[in-house]
N, C-alpha and C. Protein backbone atom coordinates (compact mmCIF):
# COMPACT_ATOMS: atom_id res chain seq x y z
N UNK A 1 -8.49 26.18 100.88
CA UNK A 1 -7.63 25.69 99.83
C UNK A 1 -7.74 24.16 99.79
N UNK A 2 -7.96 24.11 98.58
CA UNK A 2 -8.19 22.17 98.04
C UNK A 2 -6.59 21.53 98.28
N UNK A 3 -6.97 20.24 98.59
CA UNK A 3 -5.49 19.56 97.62
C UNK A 3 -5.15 19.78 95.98
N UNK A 4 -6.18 20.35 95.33
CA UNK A 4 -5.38 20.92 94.19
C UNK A 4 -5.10 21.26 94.11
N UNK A 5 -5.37 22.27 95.27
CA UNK A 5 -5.37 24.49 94.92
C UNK A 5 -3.47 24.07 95.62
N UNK A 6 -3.07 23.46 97.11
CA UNK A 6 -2.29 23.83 98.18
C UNK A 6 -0.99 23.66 97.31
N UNK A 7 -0.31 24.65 97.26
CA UNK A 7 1.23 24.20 96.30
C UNK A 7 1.87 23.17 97.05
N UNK A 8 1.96 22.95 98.10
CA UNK A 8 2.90 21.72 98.83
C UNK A 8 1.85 20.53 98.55
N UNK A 9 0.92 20.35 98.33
CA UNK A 9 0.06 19.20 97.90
C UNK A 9 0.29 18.92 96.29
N UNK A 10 0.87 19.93 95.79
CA UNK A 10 0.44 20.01 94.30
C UNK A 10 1.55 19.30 94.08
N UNK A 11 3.12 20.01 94.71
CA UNK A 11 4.52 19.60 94.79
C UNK A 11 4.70 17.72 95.04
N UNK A 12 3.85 18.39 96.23
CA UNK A 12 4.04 16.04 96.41
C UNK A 12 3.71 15.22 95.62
N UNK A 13 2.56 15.44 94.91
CA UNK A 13 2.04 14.73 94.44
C UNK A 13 3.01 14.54 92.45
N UNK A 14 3.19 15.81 92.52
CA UNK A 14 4.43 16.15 91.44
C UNK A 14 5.57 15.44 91.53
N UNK A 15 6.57 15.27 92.64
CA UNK A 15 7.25 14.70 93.55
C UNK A 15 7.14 12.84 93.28
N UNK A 16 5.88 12.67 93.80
CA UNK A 16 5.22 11.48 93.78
C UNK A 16 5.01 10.50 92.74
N UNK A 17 4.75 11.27 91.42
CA UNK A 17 4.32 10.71 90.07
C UNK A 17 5.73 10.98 89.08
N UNK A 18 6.99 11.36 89.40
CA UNK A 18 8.25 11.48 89.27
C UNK A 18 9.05 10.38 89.47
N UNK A 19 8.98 10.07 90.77
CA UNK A 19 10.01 8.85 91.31
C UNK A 19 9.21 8.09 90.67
N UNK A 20 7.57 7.57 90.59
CA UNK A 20 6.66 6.34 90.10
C UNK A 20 7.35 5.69 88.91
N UNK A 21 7.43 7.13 87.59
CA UNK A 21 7.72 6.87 86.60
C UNK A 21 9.15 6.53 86.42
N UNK A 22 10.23 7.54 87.17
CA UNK A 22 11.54 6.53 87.51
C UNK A 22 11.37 5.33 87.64
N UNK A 23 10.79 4.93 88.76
CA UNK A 23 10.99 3.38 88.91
C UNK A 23 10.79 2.68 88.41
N UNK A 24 9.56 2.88 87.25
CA UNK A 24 8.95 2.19 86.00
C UNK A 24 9.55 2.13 85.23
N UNK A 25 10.42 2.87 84.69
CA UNK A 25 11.33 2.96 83.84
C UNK A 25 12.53 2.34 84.23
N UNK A 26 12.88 2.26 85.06
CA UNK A 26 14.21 1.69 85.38
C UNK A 26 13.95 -0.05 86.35
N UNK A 27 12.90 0.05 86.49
CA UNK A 27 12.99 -1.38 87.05
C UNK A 27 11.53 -2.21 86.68
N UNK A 28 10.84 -1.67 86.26
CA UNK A 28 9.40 -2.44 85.57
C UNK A 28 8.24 -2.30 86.77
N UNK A 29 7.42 -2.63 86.65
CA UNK A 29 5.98 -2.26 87.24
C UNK A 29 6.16 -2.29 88.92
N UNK A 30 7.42 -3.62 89.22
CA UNK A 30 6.93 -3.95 90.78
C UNK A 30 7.24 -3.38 91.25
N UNK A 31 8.57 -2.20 90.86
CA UNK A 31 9.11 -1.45 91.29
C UNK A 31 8.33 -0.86 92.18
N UNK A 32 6.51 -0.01 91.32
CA UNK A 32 6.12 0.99 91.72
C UNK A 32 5.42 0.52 93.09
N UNK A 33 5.79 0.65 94.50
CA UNK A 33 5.55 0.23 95.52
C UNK A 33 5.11 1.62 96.33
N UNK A 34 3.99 1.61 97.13
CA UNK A 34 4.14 3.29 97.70
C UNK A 34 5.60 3.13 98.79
N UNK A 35 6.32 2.01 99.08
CA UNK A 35 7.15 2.25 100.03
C UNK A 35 8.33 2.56 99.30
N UNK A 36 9.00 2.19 98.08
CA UNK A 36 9.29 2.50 97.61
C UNK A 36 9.58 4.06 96.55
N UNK A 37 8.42 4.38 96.01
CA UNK A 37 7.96 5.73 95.56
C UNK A 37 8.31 6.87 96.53
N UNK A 38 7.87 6.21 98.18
CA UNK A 38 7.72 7.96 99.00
C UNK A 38 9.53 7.74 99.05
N UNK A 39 10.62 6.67 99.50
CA UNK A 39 11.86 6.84 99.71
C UNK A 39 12.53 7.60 98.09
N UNK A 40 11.99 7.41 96.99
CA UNK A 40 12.61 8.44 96.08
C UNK A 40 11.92 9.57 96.21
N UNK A 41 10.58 9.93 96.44
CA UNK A 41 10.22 10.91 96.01
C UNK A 41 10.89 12.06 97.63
N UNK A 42 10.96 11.14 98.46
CA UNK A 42 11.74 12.04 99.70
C UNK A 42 10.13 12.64 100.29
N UNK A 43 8.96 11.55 100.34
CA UNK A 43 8.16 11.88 100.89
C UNK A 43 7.73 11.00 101.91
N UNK A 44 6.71 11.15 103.06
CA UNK A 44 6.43 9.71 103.94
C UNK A 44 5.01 9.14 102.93
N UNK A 45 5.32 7.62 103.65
CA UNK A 45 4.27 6.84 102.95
C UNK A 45 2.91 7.02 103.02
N UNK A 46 2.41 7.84 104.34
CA UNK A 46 0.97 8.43 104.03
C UNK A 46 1.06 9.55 103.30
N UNK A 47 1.73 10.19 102.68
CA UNK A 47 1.58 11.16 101.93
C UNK A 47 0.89 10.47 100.23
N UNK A 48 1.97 9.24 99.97
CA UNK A 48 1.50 8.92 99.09
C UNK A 48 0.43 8.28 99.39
N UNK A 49 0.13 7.11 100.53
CA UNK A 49 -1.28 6.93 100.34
C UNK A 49 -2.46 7.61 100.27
N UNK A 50 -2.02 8.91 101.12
CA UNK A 50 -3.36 9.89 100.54
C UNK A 50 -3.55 10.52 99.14
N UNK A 51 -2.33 10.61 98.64
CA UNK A 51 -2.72 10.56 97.19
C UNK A 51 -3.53 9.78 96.31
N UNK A 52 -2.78 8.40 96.52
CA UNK A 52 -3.21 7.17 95.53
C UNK A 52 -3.55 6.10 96.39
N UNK A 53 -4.28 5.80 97.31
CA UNK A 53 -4.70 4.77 98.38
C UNK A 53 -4.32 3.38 97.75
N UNK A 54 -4.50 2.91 96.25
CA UNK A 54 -3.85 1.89 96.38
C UNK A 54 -2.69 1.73 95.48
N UNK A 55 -1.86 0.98 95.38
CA UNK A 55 -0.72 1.38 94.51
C UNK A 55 -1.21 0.80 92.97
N UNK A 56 -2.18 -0.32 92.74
CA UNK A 56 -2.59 0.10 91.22
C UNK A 56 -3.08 1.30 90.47
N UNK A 57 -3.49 1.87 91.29
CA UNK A 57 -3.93 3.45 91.01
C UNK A 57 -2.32 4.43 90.92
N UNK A 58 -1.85 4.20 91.42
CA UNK A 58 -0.19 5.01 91.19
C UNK A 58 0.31 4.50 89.78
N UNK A 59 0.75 3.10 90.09
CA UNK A 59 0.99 2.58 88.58
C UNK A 59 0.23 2.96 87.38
N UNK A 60 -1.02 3.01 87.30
CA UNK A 60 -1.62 3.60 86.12
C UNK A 60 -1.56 4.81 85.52
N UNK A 61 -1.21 5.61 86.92
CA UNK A 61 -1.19 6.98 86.56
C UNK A 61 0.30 7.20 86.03
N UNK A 62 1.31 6.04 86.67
CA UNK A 62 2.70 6.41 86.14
C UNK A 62 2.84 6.27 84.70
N UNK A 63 1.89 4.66 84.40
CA UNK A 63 2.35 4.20 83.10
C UNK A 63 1.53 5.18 82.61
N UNK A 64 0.92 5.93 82.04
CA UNK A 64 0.15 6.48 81.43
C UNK A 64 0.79 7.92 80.73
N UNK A 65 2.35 7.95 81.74
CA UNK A 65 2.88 9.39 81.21
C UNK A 65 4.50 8.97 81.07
N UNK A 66 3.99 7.76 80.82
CA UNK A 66 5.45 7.06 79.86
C UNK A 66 5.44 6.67 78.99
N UNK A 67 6.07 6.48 77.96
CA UNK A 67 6.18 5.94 76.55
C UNK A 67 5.94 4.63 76.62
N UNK A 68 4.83 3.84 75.88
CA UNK A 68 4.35 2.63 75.50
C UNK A 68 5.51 1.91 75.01
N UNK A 69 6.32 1.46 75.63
CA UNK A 69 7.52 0.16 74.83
C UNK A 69 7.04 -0.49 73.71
N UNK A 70 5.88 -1.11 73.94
CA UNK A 70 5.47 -2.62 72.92
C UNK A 70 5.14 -2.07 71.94
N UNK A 71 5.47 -2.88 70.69
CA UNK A 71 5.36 -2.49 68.91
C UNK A 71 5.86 -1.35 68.74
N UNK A 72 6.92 -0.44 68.81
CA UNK A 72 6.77 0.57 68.50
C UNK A 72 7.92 1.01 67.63
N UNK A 73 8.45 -0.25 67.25
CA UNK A 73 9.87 -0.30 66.33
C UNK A 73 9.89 -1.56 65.44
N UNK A 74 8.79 -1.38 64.76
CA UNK A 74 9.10 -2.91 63.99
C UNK A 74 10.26 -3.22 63.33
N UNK A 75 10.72 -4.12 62.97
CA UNK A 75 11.72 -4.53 61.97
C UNK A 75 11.19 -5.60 60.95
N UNK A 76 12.15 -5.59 60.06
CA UNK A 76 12.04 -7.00 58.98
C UNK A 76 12.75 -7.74 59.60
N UNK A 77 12.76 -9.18 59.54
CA UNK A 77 11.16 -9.57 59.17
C UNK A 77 10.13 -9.73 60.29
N UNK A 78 9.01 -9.20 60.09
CA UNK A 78 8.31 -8.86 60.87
C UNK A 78 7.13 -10.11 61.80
N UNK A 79 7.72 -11.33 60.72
CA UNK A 79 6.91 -12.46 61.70
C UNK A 79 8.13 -12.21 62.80
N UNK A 80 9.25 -12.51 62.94
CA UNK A 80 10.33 -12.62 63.88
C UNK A 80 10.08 -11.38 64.87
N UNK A 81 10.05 -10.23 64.13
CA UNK A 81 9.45 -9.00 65.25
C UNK A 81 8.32 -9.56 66.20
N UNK A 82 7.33 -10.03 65.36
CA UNK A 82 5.96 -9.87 66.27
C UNK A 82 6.56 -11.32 67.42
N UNK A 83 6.98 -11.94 66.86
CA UNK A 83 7.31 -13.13 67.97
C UNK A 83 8.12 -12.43 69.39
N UNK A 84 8.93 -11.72 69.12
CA UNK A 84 9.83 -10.90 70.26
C UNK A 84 8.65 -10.13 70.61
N UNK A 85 8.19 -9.25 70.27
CA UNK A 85 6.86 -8.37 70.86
C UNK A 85 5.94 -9.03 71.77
N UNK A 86 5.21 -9.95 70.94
CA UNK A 86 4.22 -11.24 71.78
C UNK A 86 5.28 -11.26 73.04
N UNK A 87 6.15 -11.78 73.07
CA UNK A 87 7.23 -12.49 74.13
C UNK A 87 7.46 -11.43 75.06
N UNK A 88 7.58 -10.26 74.83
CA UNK A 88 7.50 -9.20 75.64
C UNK A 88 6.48 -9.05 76.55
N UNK A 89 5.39 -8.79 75.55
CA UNK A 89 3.87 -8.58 76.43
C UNK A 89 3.85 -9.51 77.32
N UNK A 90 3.86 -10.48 76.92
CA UNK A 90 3.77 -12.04 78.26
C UNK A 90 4.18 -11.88 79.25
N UNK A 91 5.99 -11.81 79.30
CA UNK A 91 6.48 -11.70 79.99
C UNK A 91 5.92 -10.47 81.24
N UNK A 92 5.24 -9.21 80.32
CA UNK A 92 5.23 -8.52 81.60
C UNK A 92 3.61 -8.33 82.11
N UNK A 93 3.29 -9.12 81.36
CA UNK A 93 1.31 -9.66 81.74
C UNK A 93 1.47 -11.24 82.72
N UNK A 94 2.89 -11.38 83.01
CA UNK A 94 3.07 -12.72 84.09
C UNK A 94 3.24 -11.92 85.32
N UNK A 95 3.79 -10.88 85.44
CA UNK A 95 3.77 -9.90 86.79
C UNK A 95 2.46 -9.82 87.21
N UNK A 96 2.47 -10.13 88.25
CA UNK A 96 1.59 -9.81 89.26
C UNK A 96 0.99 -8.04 88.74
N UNK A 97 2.05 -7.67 89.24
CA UNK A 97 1.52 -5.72 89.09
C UNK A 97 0.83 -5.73 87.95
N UNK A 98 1.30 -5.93 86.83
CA UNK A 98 1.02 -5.52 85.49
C UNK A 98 -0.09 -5.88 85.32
N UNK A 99 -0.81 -7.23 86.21
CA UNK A 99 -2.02 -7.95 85.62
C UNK A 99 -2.86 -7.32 86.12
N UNK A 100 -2.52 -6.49 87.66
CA UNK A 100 -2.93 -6.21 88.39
C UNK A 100 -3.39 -4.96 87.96
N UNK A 101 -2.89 -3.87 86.77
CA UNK A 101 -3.06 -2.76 87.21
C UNK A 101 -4.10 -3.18 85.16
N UNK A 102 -3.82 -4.08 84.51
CA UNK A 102 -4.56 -4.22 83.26
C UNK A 102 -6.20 -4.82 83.69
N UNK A 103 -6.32 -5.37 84.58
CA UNK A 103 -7.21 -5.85 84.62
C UNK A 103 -7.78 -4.73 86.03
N UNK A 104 -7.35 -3.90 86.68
CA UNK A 104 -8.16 -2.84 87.30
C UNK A 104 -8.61 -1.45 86.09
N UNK A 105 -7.52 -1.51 85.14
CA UNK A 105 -7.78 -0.54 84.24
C UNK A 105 -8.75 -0.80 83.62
N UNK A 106 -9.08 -1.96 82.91
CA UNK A 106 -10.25 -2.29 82.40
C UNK A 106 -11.84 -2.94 83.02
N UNK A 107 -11.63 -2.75 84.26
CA UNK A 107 -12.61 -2.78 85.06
C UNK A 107 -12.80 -1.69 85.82
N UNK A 108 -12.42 -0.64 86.20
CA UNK A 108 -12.32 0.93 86.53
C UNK A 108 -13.01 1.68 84.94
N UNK A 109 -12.39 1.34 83.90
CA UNK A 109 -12.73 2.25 82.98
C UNK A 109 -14.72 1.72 82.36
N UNK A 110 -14.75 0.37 83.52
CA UNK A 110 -16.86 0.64 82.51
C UNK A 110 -17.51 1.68 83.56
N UNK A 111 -17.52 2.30 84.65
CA UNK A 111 -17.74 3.23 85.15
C UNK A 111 -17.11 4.80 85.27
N UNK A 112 -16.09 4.46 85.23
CA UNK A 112 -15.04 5.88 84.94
C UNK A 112 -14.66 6.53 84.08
N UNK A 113 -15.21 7.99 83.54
CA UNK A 113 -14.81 8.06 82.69
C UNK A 113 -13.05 8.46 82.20
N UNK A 114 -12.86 8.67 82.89
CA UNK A 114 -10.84 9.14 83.40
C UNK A 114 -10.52 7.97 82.58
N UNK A 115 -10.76 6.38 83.37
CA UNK A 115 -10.36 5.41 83.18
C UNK A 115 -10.61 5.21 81.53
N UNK A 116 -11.77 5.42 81.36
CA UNK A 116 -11.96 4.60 80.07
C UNK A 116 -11.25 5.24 78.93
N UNK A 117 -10.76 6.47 79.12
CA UNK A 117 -10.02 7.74 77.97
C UNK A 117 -8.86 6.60 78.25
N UNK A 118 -8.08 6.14 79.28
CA UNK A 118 -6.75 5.90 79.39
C UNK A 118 -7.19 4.77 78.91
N UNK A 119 -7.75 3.44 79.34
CA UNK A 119 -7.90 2.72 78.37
C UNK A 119 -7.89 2.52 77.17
N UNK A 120 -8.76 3.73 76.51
CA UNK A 120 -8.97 3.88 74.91
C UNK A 120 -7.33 3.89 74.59
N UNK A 121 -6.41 4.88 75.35
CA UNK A 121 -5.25 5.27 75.26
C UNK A 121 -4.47 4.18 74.80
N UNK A 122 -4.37 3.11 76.00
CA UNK A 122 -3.91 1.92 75.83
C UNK A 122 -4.09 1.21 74.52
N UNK A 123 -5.18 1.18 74.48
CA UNK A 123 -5.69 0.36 73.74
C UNK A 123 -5.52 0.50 71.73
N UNK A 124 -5.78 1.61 71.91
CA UNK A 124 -5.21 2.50 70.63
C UNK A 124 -3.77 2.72 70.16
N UNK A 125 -2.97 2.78 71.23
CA UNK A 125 -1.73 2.79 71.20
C UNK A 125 -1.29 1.35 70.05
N UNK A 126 -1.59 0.42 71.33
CA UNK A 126 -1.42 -0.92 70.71
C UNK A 126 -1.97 -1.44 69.70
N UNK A 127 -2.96 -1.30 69.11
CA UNK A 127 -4.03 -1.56 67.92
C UNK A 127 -3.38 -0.61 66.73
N UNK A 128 -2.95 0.80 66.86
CA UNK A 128 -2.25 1.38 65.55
C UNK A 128 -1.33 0.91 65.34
N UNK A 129 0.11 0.57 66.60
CA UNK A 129 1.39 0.01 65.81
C UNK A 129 1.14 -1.31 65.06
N UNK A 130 0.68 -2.33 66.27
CA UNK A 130 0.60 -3.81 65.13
C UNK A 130 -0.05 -3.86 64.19
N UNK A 131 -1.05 -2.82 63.61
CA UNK A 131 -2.08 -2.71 62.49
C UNK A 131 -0.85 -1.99 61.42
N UNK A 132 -0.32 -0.82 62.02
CA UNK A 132 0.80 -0.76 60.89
C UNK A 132 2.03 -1.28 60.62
N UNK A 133 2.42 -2.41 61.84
CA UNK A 133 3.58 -3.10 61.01
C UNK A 133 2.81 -3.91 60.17
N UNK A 134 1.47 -4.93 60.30
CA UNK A 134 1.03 -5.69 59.70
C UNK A 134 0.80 -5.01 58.47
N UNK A 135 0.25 -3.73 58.01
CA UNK A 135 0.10 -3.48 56.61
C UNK A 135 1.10 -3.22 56.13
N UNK A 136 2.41 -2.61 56.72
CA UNK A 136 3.53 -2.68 56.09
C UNK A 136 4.28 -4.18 55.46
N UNK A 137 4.28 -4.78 56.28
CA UNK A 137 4.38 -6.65 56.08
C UNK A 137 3.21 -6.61 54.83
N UNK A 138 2.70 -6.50 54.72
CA UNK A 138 1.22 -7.21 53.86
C UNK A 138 1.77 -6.19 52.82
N UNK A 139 2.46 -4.88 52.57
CA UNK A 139 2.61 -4.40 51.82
C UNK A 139 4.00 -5.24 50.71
N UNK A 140 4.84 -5.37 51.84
CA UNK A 140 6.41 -6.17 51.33
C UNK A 140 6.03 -7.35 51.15
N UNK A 141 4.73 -8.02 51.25
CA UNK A 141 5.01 -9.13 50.47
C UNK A 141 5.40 -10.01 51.72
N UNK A 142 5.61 -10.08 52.78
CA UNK A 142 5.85 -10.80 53.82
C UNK A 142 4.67 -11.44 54.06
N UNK A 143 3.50 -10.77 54.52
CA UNK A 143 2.23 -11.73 54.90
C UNK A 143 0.73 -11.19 53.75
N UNK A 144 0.19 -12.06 53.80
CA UNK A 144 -1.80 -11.97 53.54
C UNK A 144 -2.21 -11.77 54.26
N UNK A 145 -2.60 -10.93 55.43
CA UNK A 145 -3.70 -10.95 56.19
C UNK A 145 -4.89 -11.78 55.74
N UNK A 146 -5.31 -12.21 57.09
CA UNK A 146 -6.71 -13.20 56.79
C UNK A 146 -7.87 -12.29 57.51
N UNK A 147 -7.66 -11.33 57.51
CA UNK A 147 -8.66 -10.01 58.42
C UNK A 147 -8.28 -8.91 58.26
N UNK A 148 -8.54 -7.90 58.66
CA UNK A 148 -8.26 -6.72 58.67
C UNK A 148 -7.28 -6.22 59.66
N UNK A 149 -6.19 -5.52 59.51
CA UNK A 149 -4.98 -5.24 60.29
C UNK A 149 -5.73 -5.08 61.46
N UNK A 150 -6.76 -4.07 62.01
CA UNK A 150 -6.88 -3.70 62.90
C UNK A 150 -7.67 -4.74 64.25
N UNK A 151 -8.85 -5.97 63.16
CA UNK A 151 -9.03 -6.60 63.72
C UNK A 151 -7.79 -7.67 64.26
N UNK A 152 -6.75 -7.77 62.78
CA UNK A 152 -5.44 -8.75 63.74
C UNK A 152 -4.94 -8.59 64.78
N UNK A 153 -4.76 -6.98 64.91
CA UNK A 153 -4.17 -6.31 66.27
C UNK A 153 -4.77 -7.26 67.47
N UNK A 154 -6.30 -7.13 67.40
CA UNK A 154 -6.84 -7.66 68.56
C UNK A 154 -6.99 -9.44 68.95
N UNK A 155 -6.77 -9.72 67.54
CA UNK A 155 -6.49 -11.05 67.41
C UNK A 155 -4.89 -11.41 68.23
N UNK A 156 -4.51 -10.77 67.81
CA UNK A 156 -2.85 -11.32 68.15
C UNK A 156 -2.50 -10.93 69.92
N UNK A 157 -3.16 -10.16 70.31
CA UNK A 157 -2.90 -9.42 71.72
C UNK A 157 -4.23 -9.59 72.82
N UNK A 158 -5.28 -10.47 72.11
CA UNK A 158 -6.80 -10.68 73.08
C UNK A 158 -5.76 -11.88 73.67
N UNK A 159 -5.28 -13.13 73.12
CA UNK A 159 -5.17 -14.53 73.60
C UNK A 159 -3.94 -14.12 74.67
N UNK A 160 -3.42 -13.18 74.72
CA UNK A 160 -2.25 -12.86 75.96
C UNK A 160 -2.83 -12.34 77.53
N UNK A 161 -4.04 -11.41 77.06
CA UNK A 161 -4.36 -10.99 78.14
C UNK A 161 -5.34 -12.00 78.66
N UNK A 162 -6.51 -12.79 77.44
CA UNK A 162 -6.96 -13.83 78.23
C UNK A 162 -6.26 -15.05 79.18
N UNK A 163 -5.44 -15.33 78.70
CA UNK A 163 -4.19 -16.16 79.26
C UNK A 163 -3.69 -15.89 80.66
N UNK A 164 -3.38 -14.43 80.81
CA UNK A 164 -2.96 -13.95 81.79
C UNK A 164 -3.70 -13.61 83.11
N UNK A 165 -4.87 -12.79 82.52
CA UNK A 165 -6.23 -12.33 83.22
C UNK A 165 -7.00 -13.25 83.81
N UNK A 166 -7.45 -14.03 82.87
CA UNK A 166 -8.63 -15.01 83.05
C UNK A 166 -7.93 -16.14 83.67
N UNK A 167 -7.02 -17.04 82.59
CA UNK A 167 -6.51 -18.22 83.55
C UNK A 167 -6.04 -17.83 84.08
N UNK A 168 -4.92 -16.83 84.97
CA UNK A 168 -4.19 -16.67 85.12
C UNK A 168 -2.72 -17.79 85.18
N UNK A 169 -2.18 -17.99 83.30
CA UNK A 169 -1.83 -19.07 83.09
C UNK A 169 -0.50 -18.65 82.54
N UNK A 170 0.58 -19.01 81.95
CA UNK A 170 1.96 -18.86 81.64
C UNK A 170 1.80 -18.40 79.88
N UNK A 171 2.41 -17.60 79.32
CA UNK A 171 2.06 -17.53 78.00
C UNK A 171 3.43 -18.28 77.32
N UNK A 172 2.97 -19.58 77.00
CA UNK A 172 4.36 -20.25 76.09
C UNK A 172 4.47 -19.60 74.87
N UNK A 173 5.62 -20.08 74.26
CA UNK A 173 6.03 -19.78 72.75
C UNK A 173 5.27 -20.32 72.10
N UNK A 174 4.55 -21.48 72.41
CA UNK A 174 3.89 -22.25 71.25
C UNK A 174 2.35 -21.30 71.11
N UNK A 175 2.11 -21.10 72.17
CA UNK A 175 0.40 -20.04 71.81
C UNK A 175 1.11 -18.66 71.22
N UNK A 176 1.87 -18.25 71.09
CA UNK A 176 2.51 -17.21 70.85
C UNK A 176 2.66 -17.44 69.55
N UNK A 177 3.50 -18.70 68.59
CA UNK A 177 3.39 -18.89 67.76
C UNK A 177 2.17 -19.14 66.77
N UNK A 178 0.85 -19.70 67.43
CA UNK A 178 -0.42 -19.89 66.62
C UNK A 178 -0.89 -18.43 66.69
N UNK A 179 -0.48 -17.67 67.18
CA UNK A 179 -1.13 -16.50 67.37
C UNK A 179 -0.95 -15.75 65.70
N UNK A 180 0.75 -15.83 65.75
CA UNK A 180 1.22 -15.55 64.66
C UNK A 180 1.27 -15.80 62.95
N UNK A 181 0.70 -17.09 63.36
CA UNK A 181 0.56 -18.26 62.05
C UNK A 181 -0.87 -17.76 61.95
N UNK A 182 -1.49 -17.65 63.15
CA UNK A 182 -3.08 -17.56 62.74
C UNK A 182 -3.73 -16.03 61.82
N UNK A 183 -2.82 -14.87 61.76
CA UNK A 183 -3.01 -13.97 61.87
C UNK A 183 -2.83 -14.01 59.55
N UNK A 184 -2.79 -14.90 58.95
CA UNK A 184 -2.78 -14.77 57.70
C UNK A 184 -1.62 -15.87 57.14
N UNK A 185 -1.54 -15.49 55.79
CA UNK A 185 -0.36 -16.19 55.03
C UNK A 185 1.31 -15.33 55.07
N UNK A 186 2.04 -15.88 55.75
CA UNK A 186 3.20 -15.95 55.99
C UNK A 186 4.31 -16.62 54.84
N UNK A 187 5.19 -15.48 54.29
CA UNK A 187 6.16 -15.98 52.63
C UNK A 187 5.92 -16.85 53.62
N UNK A 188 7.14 -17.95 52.66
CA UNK A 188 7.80 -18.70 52.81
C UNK A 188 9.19 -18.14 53.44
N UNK A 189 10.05 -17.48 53.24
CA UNK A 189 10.91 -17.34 53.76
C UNK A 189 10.93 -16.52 54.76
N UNK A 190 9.73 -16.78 55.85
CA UNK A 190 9.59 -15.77 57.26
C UNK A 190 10.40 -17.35 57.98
């Protein structure tokens, strides 16, 4: 019998990816700690390390079977939305974990194929909402796009993760704001 096949292997690991997503949910990425995880899941800590040996690998698997927070409720007016959104992402692309588990996800997924589906996941997620608040905006008369929604998506959300990833640098309001300005013609009364 595999660790897939063994029901008490199947249970822990069930167990395991339970408390993850609790903790993600209720306290944000750093939460997901294996020392942490095995005291909710009521398991010991080599249990989870033999599951997930490192804890970016737990986190991915948690975030992955939780609901995507970012963009997923636009409002009018929607320059003011995307500014709170941007401000969001930052904030949680300044965590250590978060950078930690975006920048293993996208370096796991050019060999993996597991990885690269969840990537696409990611990635798609985020690219349909801001592509459809932006055509909704572009519809009301709020903005012109100067590109195509879908390329803005990547426009508006590449300069956060480069920021974060690469320099590993602070994302102010003011790059947050060119992000926004840059992304087309904005009424006048945004």
């Amino acid at each position: 019998m595999t660790s897939e096949t063994d029901p008490r292997a199947v249970r822990s690991r069930e167990a395991i990816l339970n408390a993850a997503r609790e903790l993600l949910l209720e306290s944000g990425p750093a939460a997901v700690t294996h020392v942490q995880v095995a005291d909710r899941a009521g398991v010991g800590r080599a249990t989870v390390y033999r599951h997930w040996p490192r804890a970016e690998s737990l986190l991915l698997e948690a975030m992955a079977t939780v609901p995507m927070p970012f963009l997923a409720e636009p409002t009018a007016p929607t320059r003011e939305w995307l500014r709170r959104e941007l401000t969001a992402i930052a904030r949680q692309l300044e965590l250590d974990d978060v950078r930690a588990v975006s920048t293993t996800l996208a370096n796991t997924a050019l060999w993996d194929a597991n990885m690269d589906t969840r990537r696409a996941q990611f990635a798609g997620i985020l690219a349909d909402r801001l592509a459809a608040a932006l055509d909704d905006a572009q519809a009301r008369g709020e903005l012109t796009l100067a590109l195509t929604s879908r390329d803005a998506a990547a426009v508006a959300i590449g300069p956060m993760y480069y920021r974060s990833t690469i320099e590993r640098a602070p994302i102010d309001s003011a790059l947050i704001e060119v992000v926004v300005a840059g992304l087309g013609t904005w009424s006048t009364d945004q």
